[in-house]
PDB file of N, CA and C in Angstrom:
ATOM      1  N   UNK A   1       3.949  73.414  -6.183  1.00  0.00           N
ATOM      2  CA  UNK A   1       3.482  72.690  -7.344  1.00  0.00           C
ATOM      3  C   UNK A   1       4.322  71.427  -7.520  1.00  0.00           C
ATOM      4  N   UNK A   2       3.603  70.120  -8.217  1.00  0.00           N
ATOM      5  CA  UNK A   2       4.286  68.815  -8.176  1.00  0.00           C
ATOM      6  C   UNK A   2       5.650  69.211  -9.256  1.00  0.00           C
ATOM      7  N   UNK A   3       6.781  68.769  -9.197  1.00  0.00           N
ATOM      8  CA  UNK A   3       7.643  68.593  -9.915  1.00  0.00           C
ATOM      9  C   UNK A   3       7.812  68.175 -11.428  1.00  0.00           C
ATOM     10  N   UNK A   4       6.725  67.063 -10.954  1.00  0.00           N
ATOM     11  CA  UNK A   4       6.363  66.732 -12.632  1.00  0.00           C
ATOM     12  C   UNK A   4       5.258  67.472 -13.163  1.00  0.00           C
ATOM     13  N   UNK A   5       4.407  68.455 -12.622  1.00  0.00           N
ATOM     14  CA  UNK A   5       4.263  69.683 -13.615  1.00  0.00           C
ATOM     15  C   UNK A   5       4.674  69.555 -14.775  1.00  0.00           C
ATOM     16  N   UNK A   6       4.233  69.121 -16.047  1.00  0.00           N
ATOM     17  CA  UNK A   6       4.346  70.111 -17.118  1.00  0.00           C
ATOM     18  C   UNK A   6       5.066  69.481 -17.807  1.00  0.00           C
ATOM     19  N   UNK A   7       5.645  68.488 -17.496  1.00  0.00           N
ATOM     20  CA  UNK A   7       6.664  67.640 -17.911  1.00  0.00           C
ATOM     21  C   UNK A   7       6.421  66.914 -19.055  1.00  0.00           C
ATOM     22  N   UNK A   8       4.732  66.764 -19.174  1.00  0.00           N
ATOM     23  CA  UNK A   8       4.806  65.807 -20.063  1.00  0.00           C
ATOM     24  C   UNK A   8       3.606  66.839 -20.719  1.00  0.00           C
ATOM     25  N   UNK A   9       2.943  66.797 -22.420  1.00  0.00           N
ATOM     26  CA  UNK A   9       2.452  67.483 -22.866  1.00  0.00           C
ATOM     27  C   UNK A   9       0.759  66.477 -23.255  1.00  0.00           C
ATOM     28  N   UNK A  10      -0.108  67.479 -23.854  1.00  0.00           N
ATOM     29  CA  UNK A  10      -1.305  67.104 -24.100  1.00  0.00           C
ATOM     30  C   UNK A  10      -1.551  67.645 -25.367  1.00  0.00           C
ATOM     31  N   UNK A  11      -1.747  67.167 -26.647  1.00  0.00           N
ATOM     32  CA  UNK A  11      -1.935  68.063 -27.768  1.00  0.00           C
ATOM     33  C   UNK A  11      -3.815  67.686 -28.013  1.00  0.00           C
ATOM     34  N   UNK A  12      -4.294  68.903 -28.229  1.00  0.00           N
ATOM     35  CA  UNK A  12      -5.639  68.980 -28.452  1.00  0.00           C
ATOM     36  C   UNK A  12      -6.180  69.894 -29.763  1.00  0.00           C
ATOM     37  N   UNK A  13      -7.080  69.031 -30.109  1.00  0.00           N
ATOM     38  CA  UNK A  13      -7.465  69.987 -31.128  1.00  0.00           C
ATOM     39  C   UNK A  13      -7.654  71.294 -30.924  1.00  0.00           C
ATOM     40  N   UNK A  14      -7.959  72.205 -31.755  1.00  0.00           N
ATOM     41  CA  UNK A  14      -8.462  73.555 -31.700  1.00  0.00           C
ATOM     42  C   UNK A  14      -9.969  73.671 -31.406  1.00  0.00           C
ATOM     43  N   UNK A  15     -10.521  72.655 -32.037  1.00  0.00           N
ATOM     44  CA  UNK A  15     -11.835  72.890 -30.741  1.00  0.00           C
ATOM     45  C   UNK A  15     -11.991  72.318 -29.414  1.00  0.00           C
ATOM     46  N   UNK A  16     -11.113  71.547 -29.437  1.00  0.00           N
ATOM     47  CA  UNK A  16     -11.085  71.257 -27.709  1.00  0.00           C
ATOM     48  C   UNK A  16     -10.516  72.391 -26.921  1.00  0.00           C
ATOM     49  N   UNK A  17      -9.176  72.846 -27.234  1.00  0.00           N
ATOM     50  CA  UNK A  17      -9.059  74.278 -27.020  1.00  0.00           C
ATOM     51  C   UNK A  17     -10.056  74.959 -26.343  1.00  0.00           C
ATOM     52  N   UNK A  18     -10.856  75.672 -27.700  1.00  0.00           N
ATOM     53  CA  UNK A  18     -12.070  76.205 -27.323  1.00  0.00           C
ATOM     54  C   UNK A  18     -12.715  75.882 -26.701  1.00  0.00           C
ATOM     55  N   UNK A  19     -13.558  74.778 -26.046  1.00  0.00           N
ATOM     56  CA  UNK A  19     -14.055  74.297 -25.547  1.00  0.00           C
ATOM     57  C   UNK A  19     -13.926  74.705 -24.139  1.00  0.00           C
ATOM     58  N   UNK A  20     -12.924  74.147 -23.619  1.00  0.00           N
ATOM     59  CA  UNK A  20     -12.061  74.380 -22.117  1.00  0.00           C
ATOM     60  C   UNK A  20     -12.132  75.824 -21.969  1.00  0.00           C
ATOM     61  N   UNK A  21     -10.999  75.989 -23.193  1.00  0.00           N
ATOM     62  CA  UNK A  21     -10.879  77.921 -22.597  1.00  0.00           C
ATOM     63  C   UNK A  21     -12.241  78.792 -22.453  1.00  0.00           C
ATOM     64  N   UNK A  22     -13.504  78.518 -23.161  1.00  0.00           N
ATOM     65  CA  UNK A  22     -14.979  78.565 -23.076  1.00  0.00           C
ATOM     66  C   UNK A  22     -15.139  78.420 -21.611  1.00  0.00           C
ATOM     67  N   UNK A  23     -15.193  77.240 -21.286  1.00  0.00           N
ATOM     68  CA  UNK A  23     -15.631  76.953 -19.561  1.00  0.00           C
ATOM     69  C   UNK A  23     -14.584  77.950 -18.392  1.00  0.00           C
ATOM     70  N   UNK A  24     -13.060  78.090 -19.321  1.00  0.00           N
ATOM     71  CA  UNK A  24     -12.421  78.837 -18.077  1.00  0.00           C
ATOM     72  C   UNK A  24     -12.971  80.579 -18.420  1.00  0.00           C
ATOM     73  N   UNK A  25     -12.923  80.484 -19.132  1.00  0.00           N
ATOM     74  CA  UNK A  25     -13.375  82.056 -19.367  1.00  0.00           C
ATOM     75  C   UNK A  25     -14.833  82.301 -18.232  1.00  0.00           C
ATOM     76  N   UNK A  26     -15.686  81.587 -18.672  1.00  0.00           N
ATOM     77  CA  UNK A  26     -16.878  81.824 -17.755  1.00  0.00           C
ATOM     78  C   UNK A  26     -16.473  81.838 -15.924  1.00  0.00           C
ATOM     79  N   UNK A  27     -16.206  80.431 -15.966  1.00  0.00           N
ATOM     80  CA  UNK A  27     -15.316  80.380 -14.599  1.00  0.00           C
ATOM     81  C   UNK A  27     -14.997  81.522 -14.253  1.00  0.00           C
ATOM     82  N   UNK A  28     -14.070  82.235 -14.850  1.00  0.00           N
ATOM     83  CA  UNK A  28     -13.416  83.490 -14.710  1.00  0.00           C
ATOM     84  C   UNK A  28     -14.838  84.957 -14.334  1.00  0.00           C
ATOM     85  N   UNK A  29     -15.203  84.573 -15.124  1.00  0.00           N
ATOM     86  CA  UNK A  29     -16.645  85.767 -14.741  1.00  0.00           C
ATOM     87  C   UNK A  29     -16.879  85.473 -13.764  1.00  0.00           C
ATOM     88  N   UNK A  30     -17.365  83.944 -13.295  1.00  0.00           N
ATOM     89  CA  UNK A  30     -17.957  83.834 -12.003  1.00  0.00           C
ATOM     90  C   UNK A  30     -17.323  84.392 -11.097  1.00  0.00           C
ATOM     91  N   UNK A  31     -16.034  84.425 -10.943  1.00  0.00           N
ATOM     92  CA  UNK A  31     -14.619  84.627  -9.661  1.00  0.00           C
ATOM     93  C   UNK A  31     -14.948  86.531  -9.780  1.00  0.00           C
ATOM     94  N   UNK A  32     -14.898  87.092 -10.952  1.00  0.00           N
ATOM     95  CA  UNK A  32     -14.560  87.967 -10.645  1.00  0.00           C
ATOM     96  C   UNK A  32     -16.386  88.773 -10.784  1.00  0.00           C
ATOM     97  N   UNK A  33     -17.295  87.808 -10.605  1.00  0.00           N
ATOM     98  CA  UNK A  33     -18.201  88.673 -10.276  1.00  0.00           C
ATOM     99  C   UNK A  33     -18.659  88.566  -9.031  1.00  0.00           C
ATOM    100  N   UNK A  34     -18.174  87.120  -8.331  1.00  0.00           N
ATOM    101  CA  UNK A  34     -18.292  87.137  -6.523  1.00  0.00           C
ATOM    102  C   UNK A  34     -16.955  88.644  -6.359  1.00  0.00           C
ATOM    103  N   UNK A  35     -16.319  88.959  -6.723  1.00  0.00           N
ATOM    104  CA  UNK A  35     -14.920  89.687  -6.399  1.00  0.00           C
ATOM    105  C   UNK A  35     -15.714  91.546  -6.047  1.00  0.00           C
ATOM    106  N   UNK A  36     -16.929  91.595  -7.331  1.00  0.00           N
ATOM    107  CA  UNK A  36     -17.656  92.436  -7.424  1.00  0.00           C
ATOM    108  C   UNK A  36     -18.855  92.190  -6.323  1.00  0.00           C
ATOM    109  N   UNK A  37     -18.899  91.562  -5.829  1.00  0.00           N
ATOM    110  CA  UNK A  37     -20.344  90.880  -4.874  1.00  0.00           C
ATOM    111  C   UNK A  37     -19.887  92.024  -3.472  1.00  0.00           C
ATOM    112  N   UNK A  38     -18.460  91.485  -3.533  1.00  0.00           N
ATOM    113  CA  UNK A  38     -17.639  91.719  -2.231  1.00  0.00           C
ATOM    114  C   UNK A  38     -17.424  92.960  -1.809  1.00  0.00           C
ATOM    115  N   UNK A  39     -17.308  93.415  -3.146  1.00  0.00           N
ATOM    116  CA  UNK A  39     -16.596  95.149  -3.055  1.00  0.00           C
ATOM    117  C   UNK A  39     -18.169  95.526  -2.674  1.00  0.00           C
ATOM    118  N   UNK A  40     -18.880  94.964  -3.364  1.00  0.00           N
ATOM    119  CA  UNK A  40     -20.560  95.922  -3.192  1.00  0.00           C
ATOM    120  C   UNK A  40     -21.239  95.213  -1.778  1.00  0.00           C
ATOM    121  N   UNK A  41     -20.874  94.789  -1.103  1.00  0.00           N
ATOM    122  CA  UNK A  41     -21.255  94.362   0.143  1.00  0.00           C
ATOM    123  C   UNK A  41     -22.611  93.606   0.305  1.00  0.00           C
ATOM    124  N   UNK A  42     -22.287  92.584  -1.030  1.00  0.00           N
ATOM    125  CA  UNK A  42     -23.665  91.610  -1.008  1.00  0.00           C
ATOM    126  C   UNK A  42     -23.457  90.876   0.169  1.00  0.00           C
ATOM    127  N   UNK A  43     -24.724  90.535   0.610  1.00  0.00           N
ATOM    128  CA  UNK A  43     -25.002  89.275   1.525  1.00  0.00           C
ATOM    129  C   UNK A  43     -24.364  88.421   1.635  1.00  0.00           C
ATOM    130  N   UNK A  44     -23.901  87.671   3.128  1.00  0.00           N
ATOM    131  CA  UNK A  44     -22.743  86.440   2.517  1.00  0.00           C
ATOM    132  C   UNK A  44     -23.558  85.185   1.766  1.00  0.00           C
ATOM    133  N   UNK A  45     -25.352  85.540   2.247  1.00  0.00           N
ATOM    134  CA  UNK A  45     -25.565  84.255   1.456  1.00  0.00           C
ATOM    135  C   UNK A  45     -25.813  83.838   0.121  1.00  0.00           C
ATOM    136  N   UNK A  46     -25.742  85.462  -0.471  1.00  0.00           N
ATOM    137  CA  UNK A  46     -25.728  85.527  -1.873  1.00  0.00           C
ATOM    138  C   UNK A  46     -23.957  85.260  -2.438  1.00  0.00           C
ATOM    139  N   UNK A  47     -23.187  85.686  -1.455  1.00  0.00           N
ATOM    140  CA  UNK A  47     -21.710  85.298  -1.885  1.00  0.00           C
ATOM    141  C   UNK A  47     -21.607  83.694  -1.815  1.00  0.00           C
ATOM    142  N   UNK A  48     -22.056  83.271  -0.682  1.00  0.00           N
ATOM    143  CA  UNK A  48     -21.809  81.940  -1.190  1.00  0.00           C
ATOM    144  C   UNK A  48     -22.389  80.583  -1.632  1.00  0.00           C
ATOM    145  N   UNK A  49     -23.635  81.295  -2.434  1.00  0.00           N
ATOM    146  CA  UNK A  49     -24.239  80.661  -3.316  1.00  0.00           C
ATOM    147  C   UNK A  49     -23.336  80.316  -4.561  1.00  0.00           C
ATOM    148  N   UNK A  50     -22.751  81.528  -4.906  1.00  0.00           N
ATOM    149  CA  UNK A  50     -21.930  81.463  -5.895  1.00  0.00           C
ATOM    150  C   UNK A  50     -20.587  81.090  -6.163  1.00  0.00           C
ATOM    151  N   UNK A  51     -20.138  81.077  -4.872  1.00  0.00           N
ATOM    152  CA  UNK A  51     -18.937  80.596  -4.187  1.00  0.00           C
ATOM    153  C   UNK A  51     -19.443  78.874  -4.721  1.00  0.00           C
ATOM    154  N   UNK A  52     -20.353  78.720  -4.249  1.00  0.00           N
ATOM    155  CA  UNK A  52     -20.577  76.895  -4.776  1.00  0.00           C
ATOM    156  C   UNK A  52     -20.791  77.069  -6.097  1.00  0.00           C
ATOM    157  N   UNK A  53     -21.682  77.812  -7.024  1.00  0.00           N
ATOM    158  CA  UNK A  53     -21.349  77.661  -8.117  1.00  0.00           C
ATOM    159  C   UNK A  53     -20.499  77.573  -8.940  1.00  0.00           C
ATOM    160  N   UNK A  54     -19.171  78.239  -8.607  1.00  0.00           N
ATOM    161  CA  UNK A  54     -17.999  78.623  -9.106  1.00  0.00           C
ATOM    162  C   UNK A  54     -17.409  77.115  -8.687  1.00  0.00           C
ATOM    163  N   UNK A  55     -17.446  76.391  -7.614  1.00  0.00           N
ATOM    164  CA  UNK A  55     -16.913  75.353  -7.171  1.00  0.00           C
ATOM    165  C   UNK A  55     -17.312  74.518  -8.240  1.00  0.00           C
ATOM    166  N   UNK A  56     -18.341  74.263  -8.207  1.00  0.00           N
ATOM    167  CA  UNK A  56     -19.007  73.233  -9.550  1.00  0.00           C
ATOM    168  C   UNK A  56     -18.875  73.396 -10.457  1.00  0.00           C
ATOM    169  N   UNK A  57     -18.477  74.617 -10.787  1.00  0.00           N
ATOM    170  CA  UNK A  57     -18.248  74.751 -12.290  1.00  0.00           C
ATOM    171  C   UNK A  57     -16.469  74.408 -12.393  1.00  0.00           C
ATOM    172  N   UNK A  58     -15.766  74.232 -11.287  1.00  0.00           N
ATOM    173  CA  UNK A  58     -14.336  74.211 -11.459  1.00  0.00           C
ATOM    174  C   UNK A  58     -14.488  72.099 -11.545  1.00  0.00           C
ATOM    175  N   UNK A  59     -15.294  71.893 -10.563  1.00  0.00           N
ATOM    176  CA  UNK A  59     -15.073  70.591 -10.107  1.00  0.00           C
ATOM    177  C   UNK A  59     -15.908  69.712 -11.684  1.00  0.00           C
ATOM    178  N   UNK A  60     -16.785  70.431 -12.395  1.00  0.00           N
ATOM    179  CA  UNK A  60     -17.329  69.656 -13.484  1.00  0.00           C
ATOM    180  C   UNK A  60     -16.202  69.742 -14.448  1.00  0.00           C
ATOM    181  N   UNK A  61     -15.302  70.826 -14.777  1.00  0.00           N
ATOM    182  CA  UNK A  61     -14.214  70.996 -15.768  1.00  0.00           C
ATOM    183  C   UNK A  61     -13.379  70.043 -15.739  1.00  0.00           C
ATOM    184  N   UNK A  62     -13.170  69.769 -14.166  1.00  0.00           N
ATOM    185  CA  UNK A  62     -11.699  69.095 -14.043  1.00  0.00           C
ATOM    186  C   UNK A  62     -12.485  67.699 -14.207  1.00  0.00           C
ATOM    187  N   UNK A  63     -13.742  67.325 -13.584  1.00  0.00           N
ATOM    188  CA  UNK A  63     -14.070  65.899 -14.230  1.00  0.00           C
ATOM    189  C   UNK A  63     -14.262  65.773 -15.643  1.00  0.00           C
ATOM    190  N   UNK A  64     -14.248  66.848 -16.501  1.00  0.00           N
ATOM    191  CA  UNK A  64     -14.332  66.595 -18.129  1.00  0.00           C
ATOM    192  C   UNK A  64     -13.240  66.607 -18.459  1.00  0.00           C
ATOM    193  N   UNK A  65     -11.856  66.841 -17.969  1.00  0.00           N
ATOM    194  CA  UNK A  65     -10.289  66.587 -18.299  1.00  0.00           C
ATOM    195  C   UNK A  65      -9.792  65.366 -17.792  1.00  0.00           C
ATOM    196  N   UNK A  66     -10.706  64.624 -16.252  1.00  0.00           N
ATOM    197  CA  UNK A  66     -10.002  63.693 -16.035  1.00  0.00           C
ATOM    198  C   UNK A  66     -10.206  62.485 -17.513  1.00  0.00           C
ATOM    199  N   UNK A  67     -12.368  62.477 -17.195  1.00  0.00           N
ATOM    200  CA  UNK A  67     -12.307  61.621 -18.548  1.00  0.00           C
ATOM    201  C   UNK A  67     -11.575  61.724 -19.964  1.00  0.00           C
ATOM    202  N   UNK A  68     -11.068  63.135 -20.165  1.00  0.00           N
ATOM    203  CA  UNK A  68     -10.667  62.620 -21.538  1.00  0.00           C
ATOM    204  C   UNK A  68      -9.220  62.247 -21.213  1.00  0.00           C
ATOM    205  N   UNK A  69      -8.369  62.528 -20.274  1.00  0.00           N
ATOM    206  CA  UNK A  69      -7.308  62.281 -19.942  1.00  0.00           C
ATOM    207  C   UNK A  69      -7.380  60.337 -19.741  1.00  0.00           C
ATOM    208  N   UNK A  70      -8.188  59.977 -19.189  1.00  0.00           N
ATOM    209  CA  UNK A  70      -8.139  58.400 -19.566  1.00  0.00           C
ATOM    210  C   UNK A  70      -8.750  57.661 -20.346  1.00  0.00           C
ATOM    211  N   UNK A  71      -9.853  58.807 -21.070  1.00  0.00           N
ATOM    212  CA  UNK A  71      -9.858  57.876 -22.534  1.00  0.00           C
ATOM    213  C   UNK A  71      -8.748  58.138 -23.636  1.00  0.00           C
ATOM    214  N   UNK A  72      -7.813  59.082 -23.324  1.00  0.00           N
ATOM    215  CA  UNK A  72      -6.808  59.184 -24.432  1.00  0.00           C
ATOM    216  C   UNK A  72      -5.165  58.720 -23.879  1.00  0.00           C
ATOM    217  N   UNK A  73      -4.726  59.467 -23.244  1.00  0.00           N
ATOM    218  CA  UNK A  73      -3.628  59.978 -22.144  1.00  0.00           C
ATOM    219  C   UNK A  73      -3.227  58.365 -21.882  1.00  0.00           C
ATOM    220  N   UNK A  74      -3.857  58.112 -21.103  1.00  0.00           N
ATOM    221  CA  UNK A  74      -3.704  56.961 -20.381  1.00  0.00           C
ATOM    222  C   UNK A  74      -4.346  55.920 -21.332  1.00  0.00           C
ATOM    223  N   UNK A  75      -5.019  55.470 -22.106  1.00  0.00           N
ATOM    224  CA  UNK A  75      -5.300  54.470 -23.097  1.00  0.00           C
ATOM    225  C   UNK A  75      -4.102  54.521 -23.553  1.00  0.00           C
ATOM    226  N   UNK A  76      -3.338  55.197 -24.238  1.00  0.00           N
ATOM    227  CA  UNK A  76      -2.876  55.241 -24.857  1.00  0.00           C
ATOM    228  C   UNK A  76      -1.189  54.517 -24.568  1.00  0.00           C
ATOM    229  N   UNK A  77      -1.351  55.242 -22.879  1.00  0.00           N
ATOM    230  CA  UNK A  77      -0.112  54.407 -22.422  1.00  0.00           C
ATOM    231  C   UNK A  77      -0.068  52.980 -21.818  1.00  0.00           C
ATOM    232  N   UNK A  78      -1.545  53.208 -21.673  1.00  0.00           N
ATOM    233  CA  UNK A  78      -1.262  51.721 -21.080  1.00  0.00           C
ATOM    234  C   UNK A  78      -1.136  50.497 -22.364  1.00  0.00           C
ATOM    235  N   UNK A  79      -1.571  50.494 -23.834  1.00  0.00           N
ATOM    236  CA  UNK A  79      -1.559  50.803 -25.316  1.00  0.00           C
ATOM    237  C   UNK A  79       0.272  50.298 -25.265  1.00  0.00           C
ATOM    238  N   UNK A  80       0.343  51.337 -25.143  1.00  0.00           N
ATOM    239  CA  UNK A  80       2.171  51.539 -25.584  1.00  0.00           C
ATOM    240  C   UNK A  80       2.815  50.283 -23.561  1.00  0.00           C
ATOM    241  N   UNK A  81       2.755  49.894 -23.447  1.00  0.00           N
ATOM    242  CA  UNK A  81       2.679  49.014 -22.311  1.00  0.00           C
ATOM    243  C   UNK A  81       3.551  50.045 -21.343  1.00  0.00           C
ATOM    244  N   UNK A  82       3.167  51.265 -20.953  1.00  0.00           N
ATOM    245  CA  UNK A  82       3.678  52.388 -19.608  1.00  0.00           C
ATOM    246  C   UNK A  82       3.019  51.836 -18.750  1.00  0.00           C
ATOM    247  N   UNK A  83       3.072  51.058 -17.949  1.00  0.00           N
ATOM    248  CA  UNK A  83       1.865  50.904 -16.709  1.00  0.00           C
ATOM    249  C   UNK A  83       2.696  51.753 -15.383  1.00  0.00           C
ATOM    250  N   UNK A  84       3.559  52.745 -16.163  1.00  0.00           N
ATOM    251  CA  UNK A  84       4.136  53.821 -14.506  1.00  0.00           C
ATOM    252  C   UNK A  84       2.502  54.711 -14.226  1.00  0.00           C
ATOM    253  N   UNK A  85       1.531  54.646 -15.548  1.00  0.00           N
ATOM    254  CA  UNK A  85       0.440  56.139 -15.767  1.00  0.00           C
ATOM    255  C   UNK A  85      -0.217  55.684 -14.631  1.00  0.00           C
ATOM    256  N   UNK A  86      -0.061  53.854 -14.000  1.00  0.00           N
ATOM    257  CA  UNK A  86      -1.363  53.815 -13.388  1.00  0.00           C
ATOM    258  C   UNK A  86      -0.940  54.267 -11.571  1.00  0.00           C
ATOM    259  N   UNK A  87       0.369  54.829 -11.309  1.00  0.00           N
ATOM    260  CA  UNK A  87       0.638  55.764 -10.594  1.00  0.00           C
ATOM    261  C   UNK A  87       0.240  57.064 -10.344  1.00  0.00           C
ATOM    262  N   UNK A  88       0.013  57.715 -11.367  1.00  0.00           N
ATOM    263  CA  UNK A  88      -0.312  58.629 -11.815  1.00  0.00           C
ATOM    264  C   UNK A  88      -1.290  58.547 -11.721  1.00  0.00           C
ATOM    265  N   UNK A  89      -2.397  58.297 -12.190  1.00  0.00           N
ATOM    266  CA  UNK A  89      -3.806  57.657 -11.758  1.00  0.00           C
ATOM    267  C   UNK A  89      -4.558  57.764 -10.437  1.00  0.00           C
ATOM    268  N   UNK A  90      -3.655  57.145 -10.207  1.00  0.00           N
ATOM    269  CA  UNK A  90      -4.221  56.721  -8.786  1.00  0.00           C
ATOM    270  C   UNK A  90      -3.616  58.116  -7.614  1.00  0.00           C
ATOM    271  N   UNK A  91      -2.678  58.985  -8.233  1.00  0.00           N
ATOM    272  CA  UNK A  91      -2.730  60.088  -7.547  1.00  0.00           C
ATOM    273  C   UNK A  91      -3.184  61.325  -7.662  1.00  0.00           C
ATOM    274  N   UNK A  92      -3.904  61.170  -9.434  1.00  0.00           N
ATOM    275  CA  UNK A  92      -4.982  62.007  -9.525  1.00  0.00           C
ATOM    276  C   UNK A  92      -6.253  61.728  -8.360  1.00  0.00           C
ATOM    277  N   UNK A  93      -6.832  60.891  -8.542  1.00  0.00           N
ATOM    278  CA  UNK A  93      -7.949  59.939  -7.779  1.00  0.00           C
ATOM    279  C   UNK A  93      -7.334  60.917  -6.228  1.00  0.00           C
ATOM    280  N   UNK A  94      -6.446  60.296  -5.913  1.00  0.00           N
ATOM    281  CA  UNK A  94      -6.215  60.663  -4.486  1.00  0.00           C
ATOM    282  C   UNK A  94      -6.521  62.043  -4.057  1.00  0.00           C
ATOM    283  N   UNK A  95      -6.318  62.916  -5.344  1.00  0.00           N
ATOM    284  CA  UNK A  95      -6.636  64.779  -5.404  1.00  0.00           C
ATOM    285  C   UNK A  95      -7.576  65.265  -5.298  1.00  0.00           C
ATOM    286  N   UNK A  96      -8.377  64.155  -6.420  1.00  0.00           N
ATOM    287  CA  UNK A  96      -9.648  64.353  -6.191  1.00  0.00           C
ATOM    288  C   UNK A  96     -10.563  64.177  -5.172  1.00  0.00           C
ATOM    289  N   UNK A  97      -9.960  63.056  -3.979  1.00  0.00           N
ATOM    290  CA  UNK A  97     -11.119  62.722  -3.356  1.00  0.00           C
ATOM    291  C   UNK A  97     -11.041  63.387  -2.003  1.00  0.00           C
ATOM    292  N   UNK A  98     -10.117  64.647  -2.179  1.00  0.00           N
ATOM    293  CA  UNK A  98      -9.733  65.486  -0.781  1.00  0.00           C
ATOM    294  C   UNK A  98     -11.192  66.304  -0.902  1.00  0.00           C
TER     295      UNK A  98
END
């Protein structure tokens, strides 16, 4: 894990909260109902139908954190004149486009 992990914080409302933990919770069903697919010896092409669903549902989350992360996060620093975020930035981007 990166070093700067965690280092720096995100305060969100309580319904944003909800919101997220909403999408990870489901997420979470999905994982552990391919987990159940497996034990019951579904088809692989029914496993990895869902295997992509579960992907999309991880890859739409993290694009609804990047946007609010630069309409707030990063407005905010670049705002307060931090232009180190647009490092940061640009090595999210780089994560993403593996």
């Amino acid at each position: 894990m990166d070093n700067n992990c965690c280092a720096k914080k995100t305060k969100r409302s309580e319904e944003e909260k909800k919101r997220i933990i909403g999408r990870l919770n489901r997420i979470s069903g999905q994982i552990n109902g391919i987990g159940k697919m497996i034990e019951n010896d579904a088809y692989c092409n029914d496993v990895l139908i869902q295997l992509a669903a579960a992907k999309n549902s991880i890859k739409s989350l993290s694009t609804y954190i990047l946007e609010n992360h630069l309409c707030t996060c990063v407005a905010r620093d670049m705002e307060n004149g931090d232009f180190d975020t647009i490092d940061e930035v640009i090595s999210l981007f780089k994560r993403f486009d593996q």
